[in-house]
C-alpha atoms as a PDB file:
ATOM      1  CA  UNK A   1       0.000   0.000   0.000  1.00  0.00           C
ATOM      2  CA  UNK A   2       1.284   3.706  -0.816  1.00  0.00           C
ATOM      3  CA  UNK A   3       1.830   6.063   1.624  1.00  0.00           C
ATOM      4  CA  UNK A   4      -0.314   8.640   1.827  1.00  0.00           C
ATOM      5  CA  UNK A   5      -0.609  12.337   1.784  1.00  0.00           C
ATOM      6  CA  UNK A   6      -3.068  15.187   2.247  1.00  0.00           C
ATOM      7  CA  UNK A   7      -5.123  16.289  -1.099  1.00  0.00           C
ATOM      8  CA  UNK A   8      -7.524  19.066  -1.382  1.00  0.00           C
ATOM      9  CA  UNK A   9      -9.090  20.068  -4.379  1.00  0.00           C
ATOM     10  CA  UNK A  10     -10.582  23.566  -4.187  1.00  0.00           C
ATOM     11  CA  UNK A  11     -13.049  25.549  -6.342  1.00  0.00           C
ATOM     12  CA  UNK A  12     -14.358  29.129  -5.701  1.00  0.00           C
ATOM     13  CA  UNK A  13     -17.820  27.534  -4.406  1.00  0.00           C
ATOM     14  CA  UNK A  14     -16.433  25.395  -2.172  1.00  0.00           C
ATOM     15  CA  UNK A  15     -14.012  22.856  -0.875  1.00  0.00           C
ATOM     16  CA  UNK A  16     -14.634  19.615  -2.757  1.00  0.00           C
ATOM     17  CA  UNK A  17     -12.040  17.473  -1.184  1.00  0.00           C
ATOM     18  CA  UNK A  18     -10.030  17.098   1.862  1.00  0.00           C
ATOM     19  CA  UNK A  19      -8.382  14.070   2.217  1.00  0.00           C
ATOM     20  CA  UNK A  20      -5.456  11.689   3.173  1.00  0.00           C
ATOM     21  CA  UNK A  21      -4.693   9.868  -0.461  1.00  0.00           C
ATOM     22  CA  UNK A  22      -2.005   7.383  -2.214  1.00  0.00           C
ATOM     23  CA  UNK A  23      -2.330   9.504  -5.497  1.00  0.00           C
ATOM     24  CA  UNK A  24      -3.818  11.833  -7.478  1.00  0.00           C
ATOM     25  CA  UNK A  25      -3.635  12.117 -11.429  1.00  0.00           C
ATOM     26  CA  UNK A  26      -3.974  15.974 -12.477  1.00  0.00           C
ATOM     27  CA  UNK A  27      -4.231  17.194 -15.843  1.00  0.00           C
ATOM     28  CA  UNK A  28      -0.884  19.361 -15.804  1.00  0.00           C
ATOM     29  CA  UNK A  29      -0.600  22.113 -18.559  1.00  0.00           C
ATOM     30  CA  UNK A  30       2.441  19.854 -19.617  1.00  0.00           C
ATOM     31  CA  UNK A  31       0.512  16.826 -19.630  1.00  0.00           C
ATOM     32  CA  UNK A  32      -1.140  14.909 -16.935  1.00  0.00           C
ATOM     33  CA  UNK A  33       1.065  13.771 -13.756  1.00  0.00           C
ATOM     34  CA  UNK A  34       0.595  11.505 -10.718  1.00  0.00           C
ATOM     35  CA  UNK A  35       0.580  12.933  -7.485  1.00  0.00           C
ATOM     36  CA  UNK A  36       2.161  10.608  -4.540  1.00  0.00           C
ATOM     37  CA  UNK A  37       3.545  11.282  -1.266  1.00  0.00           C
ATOM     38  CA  UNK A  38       7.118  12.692  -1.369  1.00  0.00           C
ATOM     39  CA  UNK A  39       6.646  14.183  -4.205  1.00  0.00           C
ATOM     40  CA  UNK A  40       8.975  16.879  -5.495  1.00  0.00           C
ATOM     41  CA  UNK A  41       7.804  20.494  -4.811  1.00  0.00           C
ATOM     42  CA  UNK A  42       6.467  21.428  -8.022  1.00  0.00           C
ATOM     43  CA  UNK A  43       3.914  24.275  -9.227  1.00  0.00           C
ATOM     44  CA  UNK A  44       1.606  24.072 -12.390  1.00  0.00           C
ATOM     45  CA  UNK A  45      -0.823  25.465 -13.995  1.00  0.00           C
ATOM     46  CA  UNK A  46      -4.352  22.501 -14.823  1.00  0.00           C
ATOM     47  CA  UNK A  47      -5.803  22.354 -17.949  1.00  0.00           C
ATOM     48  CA  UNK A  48      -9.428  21.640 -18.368  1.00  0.00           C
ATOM     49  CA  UNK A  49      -9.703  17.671 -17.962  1.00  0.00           C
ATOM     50  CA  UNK A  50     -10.094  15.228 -15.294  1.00  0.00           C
ATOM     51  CA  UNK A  51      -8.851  14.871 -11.788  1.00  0.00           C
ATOM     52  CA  UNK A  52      -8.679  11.343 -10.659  1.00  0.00           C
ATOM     53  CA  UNK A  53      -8.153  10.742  -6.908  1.00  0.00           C
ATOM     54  CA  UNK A  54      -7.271   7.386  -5.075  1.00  0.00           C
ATOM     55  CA  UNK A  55      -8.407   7.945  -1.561  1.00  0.00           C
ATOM     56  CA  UNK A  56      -6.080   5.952   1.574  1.00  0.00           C
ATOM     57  CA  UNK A  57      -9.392   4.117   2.413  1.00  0.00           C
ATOM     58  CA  UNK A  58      -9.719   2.595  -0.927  1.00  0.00           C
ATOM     59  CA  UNK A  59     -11.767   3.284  -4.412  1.00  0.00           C
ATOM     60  CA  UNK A  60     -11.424   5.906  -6.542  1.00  0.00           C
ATOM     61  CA  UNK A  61     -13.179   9.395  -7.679  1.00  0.00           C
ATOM     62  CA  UNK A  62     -12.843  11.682 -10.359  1.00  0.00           C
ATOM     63  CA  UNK A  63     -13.715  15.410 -10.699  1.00  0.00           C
ATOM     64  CA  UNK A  64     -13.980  17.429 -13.680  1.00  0.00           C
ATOM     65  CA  UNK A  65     -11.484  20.979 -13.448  1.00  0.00           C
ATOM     66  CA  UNK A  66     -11.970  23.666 -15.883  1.00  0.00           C
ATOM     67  CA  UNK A  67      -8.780  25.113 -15.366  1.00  0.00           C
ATOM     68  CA  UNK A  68      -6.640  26.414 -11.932  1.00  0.00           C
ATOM     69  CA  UNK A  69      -3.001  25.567 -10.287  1.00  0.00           C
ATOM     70  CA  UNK A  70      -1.792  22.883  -8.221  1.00  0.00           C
ATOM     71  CA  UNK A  71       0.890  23.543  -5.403  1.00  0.00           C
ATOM     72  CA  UNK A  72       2.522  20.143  -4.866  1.00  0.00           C
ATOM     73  CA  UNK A  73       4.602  19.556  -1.852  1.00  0.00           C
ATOM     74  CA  UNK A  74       6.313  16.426  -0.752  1.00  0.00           C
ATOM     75  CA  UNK A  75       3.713  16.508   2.086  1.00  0.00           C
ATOM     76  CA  UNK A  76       0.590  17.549   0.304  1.00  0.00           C
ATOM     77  CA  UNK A  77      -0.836  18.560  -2.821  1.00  0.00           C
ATOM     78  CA  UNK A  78      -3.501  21.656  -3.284  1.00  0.00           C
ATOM     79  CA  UNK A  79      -5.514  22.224  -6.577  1.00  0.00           C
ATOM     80  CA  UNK A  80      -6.982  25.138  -6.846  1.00  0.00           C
ATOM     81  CA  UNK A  81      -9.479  24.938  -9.591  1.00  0.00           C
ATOM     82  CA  UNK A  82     -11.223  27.933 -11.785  1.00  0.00           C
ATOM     83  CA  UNK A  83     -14.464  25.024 -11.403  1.00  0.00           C
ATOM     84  CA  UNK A  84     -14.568  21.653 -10.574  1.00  0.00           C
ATOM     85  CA  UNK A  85     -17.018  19.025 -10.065  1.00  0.00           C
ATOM     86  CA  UNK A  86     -17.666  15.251  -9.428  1.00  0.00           C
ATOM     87  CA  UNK A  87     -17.772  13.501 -12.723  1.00  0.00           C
ATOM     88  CA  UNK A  88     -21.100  11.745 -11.117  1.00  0.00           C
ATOM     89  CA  UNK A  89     -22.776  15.543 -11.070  1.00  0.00           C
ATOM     90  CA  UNK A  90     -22.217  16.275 -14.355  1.00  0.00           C
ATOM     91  CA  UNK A  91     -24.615  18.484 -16.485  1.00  0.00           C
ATOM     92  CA  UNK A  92     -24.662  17.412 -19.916  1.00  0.00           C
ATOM     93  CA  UNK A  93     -26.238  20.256 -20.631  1.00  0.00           C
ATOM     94  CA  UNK A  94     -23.674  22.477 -18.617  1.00  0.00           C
ATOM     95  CA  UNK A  95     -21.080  20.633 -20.606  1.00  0.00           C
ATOM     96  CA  UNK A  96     -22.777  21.117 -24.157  1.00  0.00           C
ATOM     97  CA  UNK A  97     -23.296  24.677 -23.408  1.00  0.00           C
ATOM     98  CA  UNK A  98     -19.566  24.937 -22.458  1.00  0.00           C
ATOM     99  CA  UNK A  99     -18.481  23.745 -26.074  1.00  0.00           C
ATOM    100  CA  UNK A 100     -20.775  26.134 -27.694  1.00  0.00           C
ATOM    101  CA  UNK A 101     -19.639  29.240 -25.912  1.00  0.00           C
ATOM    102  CA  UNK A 102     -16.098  28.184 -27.047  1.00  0.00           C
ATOM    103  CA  UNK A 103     -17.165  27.320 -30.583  1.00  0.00           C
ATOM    104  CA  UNK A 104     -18.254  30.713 -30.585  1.00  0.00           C
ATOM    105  CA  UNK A 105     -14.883  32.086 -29.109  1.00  0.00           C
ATOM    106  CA  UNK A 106     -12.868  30.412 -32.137  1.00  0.00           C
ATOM    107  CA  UNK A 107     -15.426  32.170 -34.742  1.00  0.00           C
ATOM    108  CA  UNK A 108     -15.724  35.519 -33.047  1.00  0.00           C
ATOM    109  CA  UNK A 109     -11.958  35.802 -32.340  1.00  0.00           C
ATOM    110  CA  UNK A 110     -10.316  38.903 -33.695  1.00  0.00           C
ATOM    111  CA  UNK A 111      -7.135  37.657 -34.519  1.00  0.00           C
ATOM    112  CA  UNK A 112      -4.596  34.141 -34.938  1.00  0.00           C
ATOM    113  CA  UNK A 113      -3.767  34.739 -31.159  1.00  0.00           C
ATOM    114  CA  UNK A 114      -7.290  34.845 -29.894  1.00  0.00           C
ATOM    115  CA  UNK A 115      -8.466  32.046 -32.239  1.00  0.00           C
ATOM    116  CA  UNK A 116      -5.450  29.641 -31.165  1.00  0.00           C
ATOM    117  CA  UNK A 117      -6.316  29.709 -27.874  1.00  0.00           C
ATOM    118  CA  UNK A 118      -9.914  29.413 -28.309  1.00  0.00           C
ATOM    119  CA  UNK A 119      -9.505  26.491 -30.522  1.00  0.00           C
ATOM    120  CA  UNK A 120      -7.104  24.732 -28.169  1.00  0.00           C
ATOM    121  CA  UNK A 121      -9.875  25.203 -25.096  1.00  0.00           C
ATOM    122  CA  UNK A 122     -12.255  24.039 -27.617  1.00  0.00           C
ATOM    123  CA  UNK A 123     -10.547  20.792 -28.070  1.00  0.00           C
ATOM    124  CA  UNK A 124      -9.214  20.444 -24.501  1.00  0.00           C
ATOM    125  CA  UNK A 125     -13.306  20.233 -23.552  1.00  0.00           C
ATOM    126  CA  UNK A 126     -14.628  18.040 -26.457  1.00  0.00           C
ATOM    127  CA  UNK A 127     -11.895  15.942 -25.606  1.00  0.00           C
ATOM    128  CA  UNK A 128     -13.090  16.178 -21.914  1.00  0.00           C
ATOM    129  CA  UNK A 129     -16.291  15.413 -23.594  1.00  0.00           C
ATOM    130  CA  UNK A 130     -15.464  11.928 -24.978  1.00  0.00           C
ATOM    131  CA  UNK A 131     -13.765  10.881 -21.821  1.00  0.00           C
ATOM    132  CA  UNK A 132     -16.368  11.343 -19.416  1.00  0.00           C
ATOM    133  CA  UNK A 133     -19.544  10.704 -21.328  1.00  0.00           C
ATOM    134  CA  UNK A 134     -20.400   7.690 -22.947  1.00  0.00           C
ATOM    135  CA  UNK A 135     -21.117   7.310 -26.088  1.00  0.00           C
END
């Protein structure tokens, strides 16, 4: 069994989790990483994707973040998230309306800067789509 450290995943609304874990798989602007205790100070900034925590006491749980930091510490790791919530209290229709707005963003952008980045957020959340919805 892992050792495990203190997780809390934060959102503006509200504290979401507050835990002793063995790891925690964020979606790192640089790709996604594994959290575990010891773990190398590090800060980074979270792309839109999924959060998937495996609690000391067994099981796991997953959380949707639409973007935010994470402050990892050998002793602990914070995630401080723009949104966030529990895959299991997903809106579709939250979601859907999410994609649209940035759908919009990529045609209404004013220049190749603007529409980059909208397209890229775009993707990040239809790709967030596929992986958290079935089919």
């Amino acid at each position: 069994m892992a050792e495990a450290f203190k997780f809390e995943l934060v959102s503006p609304e509200r504290l979401l989790v507050s835990q002793a874990v063995e790891s925690v798989v964020i979606p790192g602007a640089e790709g996604e990483m594994t959290v575990m205790a010891n773990h190398a100070p590090v800060m980074t900034t979270v792309k839109p994707g999924v959060v998937t925590v495996k609690p000391a006491s067994g099981g796991e749980e997953r959380y949707v973040v639409f973007g935010g930091f994470a402050d990892i510490l050998p002793s602990g790791c914070t995630l401080l998230a723009e949104s966030a919530v529990a895959v299991r209290d997903i809106d579709r229709a939250d979601l859907a309306r999410r994609i649209q707005e940035a759908r919009e963003d990529v045609a209404d952008a004013k220049d190749d800067q603007g529409r980059t980045k909208a397209e890229q957020f775009l993707a990040q959340l239809t790709t967030l789509e596929g992986a958290i919805l079935p089919a």
